[in-house]
N, C-alpha and C. Protein backbone atom coordinates (compact mmCIF):
# COMPACT_ATOMS: atom_id res chain seq x y z
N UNK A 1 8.22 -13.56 -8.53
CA UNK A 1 9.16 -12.88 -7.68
C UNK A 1 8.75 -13.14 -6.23
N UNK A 2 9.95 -13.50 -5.68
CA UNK A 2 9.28 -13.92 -4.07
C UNK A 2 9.18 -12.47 -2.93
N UNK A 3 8.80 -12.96 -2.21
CA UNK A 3 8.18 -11.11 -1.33
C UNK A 3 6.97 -10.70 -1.44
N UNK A 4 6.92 -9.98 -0.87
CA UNK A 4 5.13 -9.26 -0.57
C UNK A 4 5.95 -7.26 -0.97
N UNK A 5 4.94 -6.76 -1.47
CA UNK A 5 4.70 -5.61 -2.07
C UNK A 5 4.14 -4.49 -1.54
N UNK A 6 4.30 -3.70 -1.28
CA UNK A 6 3.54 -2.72 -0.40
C UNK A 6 3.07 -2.00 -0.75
N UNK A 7 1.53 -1.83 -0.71
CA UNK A 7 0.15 -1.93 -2.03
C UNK A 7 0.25 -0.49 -2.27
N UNK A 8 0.80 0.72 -1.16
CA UNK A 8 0.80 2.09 -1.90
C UNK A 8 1.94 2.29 -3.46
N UNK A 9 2.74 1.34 -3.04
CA UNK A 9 3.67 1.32 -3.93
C UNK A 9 3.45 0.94 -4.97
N UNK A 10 2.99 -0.49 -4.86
CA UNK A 10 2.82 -1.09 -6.16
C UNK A 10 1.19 -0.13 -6.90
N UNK A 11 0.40 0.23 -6.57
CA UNK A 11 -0.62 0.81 -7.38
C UNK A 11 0.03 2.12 -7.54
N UNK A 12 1.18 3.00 -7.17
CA UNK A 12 1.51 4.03 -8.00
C UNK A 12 2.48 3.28 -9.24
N UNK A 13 3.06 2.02 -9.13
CA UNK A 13 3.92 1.57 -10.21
C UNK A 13 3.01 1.09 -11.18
N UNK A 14 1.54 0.50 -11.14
CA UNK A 14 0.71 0.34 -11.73
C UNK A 14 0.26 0.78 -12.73
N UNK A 15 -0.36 2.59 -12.09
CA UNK A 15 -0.55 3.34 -12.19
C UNK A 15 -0.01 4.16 -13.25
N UNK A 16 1.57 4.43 -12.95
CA UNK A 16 2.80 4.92 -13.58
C UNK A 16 2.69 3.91 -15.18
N UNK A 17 2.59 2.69 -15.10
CA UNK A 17 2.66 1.73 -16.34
C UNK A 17 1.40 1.81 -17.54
N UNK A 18 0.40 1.94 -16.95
CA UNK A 18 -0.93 2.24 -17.84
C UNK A 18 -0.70 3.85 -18.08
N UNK A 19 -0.51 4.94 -17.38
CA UNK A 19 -0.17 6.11 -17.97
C UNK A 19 0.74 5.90 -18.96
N UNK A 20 2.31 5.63 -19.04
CA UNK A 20 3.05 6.14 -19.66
C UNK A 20 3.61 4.84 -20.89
N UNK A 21 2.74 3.07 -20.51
CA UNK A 21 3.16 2.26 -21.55
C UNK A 21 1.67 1.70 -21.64
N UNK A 22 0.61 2.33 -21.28
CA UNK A 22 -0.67 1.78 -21.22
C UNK A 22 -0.89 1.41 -23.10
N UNK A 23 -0.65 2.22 -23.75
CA UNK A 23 -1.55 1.68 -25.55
C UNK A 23 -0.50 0.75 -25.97
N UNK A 24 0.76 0.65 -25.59
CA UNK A 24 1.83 -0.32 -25.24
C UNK A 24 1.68 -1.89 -25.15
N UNK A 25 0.12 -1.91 -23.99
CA UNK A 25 -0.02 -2.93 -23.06
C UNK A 25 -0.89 -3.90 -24.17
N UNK A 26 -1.06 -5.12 -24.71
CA UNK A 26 -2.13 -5.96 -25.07
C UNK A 26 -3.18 -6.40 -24.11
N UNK A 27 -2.13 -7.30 -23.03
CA UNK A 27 -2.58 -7.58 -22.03
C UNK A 27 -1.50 -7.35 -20.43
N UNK A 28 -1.98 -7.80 -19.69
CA UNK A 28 -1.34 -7.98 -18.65
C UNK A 28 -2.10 -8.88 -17.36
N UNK A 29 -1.40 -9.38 -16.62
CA UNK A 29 -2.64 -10.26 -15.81
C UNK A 29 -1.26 -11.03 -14.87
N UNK A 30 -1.91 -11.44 -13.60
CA UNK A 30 -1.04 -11.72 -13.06
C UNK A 30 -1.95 -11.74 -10.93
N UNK A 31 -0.76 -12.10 -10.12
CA UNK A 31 -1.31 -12.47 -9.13
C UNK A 31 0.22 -11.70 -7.86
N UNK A 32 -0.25 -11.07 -7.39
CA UNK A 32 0.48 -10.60 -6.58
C UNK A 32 0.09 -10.55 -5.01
N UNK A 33 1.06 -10.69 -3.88
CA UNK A 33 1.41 -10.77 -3.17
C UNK A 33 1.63 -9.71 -2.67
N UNK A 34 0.42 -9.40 -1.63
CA UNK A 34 0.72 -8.01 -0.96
C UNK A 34 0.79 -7.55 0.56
N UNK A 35 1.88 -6.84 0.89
CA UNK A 35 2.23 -7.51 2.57
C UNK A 35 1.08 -6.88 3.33
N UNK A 36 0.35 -7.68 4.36
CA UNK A 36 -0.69 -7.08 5.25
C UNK A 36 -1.80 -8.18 5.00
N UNK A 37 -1.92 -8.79 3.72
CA UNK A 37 -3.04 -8.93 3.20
C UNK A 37 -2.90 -10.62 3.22
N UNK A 38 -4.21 -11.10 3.76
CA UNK A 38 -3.72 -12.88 3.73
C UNK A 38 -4.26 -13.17 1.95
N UNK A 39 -5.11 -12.57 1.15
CA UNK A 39 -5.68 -12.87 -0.17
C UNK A 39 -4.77 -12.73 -1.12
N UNK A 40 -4.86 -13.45 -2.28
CA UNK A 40 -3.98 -12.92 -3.45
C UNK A 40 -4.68 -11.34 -4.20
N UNK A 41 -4.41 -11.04 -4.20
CA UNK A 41 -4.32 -9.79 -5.51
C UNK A 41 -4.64 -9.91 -7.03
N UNK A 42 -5.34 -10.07 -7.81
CA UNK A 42 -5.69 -11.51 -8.77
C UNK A 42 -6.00 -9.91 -9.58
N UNK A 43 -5.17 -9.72 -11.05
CA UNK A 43 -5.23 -8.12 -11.58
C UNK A 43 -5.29 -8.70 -13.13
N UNK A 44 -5.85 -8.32 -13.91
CA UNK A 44 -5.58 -8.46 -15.52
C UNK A 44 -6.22 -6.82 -15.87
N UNK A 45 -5.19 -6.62 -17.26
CA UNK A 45 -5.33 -5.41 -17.82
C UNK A 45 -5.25 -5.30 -18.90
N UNK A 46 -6.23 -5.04 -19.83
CA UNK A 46 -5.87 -4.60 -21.53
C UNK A 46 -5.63 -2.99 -21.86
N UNK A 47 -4.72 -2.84 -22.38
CA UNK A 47 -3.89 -1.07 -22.62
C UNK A 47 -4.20 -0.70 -21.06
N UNK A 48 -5.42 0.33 -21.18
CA UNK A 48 -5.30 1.30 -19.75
C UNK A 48 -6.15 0.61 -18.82
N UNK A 49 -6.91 -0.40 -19.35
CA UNK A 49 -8.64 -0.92 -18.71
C UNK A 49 -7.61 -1.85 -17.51
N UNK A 50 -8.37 -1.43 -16.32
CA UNK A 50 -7.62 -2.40 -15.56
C UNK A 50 -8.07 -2.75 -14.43
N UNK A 51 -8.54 -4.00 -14.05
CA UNK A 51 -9.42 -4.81 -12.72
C UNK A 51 -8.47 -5.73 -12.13
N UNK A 52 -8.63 -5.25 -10.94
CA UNK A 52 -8.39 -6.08 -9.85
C UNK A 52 -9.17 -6.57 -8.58
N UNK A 53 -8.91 -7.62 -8.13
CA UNK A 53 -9.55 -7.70 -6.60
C UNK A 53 -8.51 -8.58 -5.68
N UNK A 54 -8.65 -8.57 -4.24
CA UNK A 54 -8.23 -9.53 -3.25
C UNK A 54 -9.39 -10.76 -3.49
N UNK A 55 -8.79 -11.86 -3.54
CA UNK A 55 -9.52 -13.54 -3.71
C UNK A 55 -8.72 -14.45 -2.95
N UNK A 56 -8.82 -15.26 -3.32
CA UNK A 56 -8.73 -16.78 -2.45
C UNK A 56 -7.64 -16.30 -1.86
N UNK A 57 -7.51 -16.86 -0.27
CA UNK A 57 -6.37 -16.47 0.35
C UNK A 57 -5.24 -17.39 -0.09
N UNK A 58 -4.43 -17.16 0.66
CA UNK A 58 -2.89 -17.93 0.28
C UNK A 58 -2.80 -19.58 1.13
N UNK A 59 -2.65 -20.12 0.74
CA UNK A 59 -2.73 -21.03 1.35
C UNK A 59 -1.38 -21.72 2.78
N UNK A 60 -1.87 -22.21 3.60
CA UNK A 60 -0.81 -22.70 4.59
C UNK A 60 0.95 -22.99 4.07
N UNK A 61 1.65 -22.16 4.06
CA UNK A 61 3.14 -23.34 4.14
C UNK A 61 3.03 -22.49 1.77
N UNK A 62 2.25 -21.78 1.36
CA UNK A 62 2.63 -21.27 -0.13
C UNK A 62 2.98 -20.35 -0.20
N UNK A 63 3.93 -20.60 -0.68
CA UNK A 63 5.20 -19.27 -1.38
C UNK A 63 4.14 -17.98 -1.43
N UNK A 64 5.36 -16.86 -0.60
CA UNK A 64 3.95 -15.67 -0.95
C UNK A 64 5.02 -14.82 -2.33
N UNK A 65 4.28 -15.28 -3.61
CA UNK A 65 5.36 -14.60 -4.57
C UNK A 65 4.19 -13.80 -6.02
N UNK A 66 4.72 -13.25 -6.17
CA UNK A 66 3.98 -12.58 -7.21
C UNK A 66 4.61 -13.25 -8.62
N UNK A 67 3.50 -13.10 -9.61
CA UNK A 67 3.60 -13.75 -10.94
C UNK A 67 2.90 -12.61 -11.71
N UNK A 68 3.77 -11.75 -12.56
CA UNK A 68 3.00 -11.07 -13.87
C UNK A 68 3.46 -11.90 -15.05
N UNK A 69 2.97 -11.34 -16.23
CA UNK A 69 2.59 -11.67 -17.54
C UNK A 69 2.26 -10.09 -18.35
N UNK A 70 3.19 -9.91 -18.90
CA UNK A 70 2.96 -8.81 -20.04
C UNK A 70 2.75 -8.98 -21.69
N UNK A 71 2.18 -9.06 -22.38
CA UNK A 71 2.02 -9.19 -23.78
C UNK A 71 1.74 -7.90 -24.33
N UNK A 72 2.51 -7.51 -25.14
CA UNK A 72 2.77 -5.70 -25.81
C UNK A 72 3.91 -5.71 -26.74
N UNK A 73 4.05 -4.75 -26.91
CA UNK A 73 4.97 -3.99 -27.88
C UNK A 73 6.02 -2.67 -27.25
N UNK A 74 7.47 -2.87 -27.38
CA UNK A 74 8.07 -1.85 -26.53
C UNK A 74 8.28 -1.67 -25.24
N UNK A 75 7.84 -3.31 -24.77
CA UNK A 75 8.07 -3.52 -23.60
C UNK A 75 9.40 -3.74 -23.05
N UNK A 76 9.95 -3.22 -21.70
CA UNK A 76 11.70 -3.27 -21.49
C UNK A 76 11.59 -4.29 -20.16
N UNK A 77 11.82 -5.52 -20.39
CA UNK A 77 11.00 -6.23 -19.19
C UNK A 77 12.53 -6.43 -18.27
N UNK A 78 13.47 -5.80 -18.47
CA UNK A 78 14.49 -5.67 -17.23
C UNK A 78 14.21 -4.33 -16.85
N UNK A 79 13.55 -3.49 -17.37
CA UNK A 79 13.26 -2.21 -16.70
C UNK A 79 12.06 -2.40 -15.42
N UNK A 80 10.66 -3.41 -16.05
CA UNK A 80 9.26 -3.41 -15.63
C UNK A 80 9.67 -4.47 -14.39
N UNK A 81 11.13 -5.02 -14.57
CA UNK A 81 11.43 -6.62 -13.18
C UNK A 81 11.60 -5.24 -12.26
N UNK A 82 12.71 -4.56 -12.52
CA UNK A 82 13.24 -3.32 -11.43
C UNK A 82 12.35 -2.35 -11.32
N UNK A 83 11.59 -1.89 -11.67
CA UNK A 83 10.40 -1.08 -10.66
C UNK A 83 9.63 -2.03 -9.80
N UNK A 84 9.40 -3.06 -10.81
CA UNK A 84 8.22 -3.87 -9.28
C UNK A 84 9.26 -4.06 -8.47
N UNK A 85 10.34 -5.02 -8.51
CA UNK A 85 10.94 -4.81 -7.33
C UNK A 85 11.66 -3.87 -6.48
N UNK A 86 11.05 -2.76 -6.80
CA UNK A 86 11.39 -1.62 -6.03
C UNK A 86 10.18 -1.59 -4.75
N UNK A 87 9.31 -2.27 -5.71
CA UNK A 87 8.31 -2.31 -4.60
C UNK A 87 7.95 -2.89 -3.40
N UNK A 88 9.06 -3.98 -3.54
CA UNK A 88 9.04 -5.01 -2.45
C UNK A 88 9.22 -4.34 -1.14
N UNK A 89 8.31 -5.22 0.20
CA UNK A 89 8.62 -4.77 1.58
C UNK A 89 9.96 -5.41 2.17
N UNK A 90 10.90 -4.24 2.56
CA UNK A 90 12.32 -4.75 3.31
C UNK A 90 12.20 -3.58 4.55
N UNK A 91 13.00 -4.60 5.07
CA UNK A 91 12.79 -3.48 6.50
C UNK A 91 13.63 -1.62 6.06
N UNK A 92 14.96 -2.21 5.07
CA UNK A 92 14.85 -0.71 4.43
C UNK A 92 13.72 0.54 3.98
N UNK A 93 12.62 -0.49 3.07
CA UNK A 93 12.27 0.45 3.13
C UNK A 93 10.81 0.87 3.74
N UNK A 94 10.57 0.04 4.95
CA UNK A 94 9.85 0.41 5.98
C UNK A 94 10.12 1.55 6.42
N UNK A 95 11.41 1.66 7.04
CA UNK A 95 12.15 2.89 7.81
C UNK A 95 12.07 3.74 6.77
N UNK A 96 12.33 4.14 5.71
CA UNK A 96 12.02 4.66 4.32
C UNK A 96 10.80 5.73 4.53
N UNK A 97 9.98 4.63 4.69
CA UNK A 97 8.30 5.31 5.04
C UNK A 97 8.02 5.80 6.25
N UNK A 98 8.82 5.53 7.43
CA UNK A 98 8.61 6.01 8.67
C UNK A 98 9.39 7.56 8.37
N UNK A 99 10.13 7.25 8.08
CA UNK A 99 11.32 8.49 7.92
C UNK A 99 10.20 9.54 7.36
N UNK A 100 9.58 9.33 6.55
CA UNK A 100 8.73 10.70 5.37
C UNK A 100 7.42 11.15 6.18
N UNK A 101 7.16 10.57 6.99
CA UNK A 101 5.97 11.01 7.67
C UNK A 101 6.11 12.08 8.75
N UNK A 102 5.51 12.99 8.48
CA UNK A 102 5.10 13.90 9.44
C UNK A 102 5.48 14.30 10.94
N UNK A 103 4.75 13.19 11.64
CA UNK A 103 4.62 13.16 13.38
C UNK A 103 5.41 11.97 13.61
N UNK A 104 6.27 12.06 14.55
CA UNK A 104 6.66 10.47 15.35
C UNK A 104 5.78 10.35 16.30
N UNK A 105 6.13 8.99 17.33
CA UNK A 105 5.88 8.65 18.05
C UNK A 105 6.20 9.97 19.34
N UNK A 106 4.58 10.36 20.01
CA UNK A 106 4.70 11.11 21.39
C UNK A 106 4.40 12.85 20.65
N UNK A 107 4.21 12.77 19.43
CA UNK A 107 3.73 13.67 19.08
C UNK A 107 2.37 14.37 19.22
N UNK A 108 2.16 15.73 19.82
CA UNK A 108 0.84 15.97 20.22
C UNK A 108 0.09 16.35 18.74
N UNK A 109 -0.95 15.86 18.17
CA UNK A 109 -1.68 15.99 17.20
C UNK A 109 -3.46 16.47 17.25
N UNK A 110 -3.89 16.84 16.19
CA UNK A 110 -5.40 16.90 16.49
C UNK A 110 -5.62 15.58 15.04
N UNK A 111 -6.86 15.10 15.25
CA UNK A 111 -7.25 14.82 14.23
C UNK A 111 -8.90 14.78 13.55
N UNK A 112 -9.49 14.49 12.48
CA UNK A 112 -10.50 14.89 12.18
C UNK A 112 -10.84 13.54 11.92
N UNK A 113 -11.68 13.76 13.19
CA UNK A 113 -12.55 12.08 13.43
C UNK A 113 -13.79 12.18 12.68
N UNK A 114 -14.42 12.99 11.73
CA UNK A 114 -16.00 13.08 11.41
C UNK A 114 -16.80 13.72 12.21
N UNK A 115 -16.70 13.53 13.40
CA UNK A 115 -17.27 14.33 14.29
C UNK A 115 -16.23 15.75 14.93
N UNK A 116 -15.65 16.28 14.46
CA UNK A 116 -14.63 17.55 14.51
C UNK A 116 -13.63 16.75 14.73
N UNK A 117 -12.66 17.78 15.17
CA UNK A 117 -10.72 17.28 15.68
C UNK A 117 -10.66 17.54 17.04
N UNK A 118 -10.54 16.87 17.50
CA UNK A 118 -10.23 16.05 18.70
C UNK A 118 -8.23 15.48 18.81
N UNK A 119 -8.29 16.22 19.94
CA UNK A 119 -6.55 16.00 20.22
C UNK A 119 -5.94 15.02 20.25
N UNK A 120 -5.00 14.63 20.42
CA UNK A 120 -4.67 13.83 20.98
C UNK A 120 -2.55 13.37 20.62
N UNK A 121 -2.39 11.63 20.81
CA UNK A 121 -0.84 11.42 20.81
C UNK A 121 -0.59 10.55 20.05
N UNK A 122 0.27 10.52 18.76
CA UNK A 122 0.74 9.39 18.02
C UNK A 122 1.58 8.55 19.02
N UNK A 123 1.12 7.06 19.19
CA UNK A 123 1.54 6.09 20.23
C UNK A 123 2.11 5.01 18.93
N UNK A 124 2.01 5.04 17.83
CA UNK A 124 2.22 3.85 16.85
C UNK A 124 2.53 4.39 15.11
N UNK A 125 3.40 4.09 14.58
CA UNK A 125 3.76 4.52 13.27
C UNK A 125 3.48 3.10 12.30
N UNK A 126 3.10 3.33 10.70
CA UNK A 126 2.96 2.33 10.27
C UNK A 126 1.86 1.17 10.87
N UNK A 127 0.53 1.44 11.54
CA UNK A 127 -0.21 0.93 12.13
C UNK A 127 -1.14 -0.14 11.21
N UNK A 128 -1.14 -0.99 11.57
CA UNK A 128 -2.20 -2.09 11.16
C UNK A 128 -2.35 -2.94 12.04
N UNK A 129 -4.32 -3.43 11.64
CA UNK A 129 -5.58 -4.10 12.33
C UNK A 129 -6.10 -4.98 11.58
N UNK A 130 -6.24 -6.05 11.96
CA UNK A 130 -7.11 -7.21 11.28
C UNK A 130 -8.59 -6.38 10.52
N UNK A 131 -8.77 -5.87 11.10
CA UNK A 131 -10.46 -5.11 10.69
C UNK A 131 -9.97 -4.20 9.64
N UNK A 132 -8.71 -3.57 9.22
CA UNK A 132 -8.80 -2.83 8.03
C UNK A 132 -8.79 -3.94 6.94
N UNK A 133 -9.11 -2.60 5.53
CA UNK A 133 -9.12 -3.31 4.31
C UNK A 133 -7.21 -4.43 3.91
N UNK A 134 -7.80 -5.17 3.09
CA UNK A 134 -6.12 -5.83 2.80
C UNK A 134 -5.38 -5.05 2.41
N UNK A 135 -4.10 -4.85 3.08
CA UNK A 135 -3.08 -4.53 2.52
C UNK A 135 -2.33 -3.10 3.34
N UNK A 136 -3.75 -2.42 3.69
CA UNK A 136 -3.88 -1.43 4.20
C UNK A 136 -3.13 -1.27 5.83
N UNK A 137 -2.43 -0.17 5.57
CA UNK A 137 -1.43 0.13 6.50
C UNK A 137 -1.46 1.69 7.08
N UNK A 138 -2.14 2.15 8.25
CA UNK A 138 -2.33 3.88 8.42
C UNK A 138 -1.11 4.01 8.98
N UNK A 139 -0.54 5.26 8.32
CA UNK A 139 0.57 6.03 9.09
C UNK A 139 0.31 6.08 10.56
N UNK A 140 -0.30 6.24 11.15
CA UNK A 140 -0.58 6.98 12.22
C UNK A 140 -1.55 5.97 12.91
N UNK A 141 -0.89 5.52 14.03
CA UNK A 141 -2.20 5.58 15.37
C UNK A 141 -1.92 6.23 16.76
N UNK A 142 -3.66 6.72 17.14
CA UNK A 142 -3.52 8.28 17.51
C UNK A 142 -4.11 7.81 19.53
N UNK A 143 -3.98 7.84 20.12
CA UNK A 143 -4.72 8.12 21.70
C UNK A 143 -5.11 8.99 21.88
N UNK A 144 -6.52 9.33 21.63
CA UNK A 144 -7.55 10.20 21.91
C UNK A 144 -7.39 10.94 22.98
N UNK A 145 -7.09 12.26 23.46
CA UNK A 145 -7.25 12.65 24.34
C UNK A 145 -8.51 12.21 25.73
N UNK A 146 -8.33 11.67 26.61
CA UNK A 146 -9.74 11.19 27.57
C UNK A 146 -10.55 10.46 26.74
N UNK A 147 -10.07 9.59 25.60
CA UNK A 147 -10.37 8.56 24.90
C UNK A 147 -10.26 7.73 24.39
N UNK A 148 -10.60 6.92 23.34
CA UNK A 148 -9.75 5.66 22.92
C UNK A 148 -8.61 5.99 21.52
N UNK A 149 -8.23 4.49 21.33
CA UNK A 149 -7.48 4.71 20.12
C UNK A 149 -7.98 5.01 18.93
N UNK A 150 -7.67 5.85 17.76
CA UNK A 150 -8.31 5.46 16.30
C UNK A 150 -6.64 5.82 15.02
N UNK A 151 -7.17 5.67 14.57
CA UNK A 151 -6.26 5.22 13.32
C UNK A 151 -5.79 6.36 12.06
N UNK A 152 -5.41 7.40 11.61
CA UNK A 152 -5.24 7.94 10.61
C UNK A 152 -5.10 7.17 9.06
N UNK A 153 -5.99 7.43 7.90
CA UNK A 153 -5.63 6.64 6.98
C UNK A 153 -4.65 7.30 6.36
N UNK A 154 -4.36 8.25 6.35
CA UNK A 154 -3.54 9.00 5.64
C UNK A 154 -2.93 10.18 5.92
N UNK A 155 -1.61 10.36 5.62
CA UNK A 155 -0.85 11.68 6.21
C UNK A 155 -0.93 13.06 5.34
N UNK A 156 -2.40 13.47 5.75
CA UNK A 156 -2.77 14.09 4.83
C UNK A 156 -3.40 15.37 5.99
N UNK A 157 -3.10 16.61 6.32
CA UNK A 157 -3.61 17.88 6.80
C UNK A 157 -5.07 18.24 6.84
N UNK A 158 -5.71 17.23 6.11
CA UNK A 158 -7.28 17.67 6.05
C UNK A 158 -7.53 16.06 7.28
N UNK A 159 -6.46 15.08 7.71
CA UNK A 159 -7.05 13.83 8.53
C UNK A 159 -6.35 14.25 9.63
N UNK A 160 -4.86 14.64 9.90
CA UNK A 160 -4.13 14.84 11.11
C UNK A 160 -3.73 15.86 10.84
N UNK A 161 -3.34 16.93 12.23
CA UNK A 161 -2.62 17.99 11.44
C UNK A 161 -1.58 18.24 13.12
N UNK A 162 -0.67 19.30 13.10
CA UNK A 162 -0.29 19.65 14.64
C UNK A 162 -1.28 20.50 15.60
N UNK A 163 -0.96 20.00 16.59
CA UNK A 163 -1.97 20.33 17.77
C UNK A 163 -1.25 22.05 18.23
């Protein structure tokens, strides 16, 4: 399937598949394409057991497309095409994800840097940095009050909350 995947998504569809068709599964294995991330996604799974890692990157000018492989019993593989591709990144459902979050842009926030919460202004939604992990995308980047930038990983009340 051609497109890149947007890795919160696809590991709850994952996720969702080993819960509810996991003793289902023989195998599964496959290479996916995940937006943010220059590596492939390289995943095999027997019933619930299931490993993955980011490996060899993608190469110059190659299709960024994902390839599964299911072998099971009771499998509905026009059902398992339409969830993954639910997962795909479109600018729909970017805005999708901007829409559900919390704070916009110019919002006064605190957040909990490790060293307490410290104030500050969401200047950036949907934020990503070469230096995060692949794939990885923080809701939130924050301007420190009388300091620098840092990043929220998650829109979660115990990382950002209102100021």
């Amino acid at each position: 399937m051609k497109g890149e995947v947007d890795l919160d998504k696809c590991q709850a569809w994952v996720s969702d598949i080993l819960q509810n068709k996991g003793t289902d599964i023989f195998r599964m294995k496959g290479v996916i394409a995940i937006a943010n991330a220059n590596q492939k996604f390289v995943y095999q799974a027997v019933h619930m057991i299931f490993n993955g890692n980011f490996e060899d990157e993608w190469a110059e000018g190659e299709p960024r497309e994902s390839k599964l492989v299911f072998i099971g019993k009771n499998l509905e593989p026009a059902k398992l095409r339409e969830a993954f591709t639910a997962c795909l990144v479109t600018s729909e459902s970017l805005e999708e994800k901007k829409a559900k979050l919390r704070f916009k842009i110019g919002d006064a926030v605190k957040c909990n840097t490790g060293d307490g919460w410290k104030q500050g202004k969401v200047v950036a939604l949907m934020y990503r940095d070469d230096y995060m992990p692949p794939g990885m995308v923080a809701p939130y980047q924050v301007q420190i009050d009388g300091g620098g930038l840092i990043y929220a990983p998650s829109d979660e009340d115990e990382l950002i909350r209102k100021a």
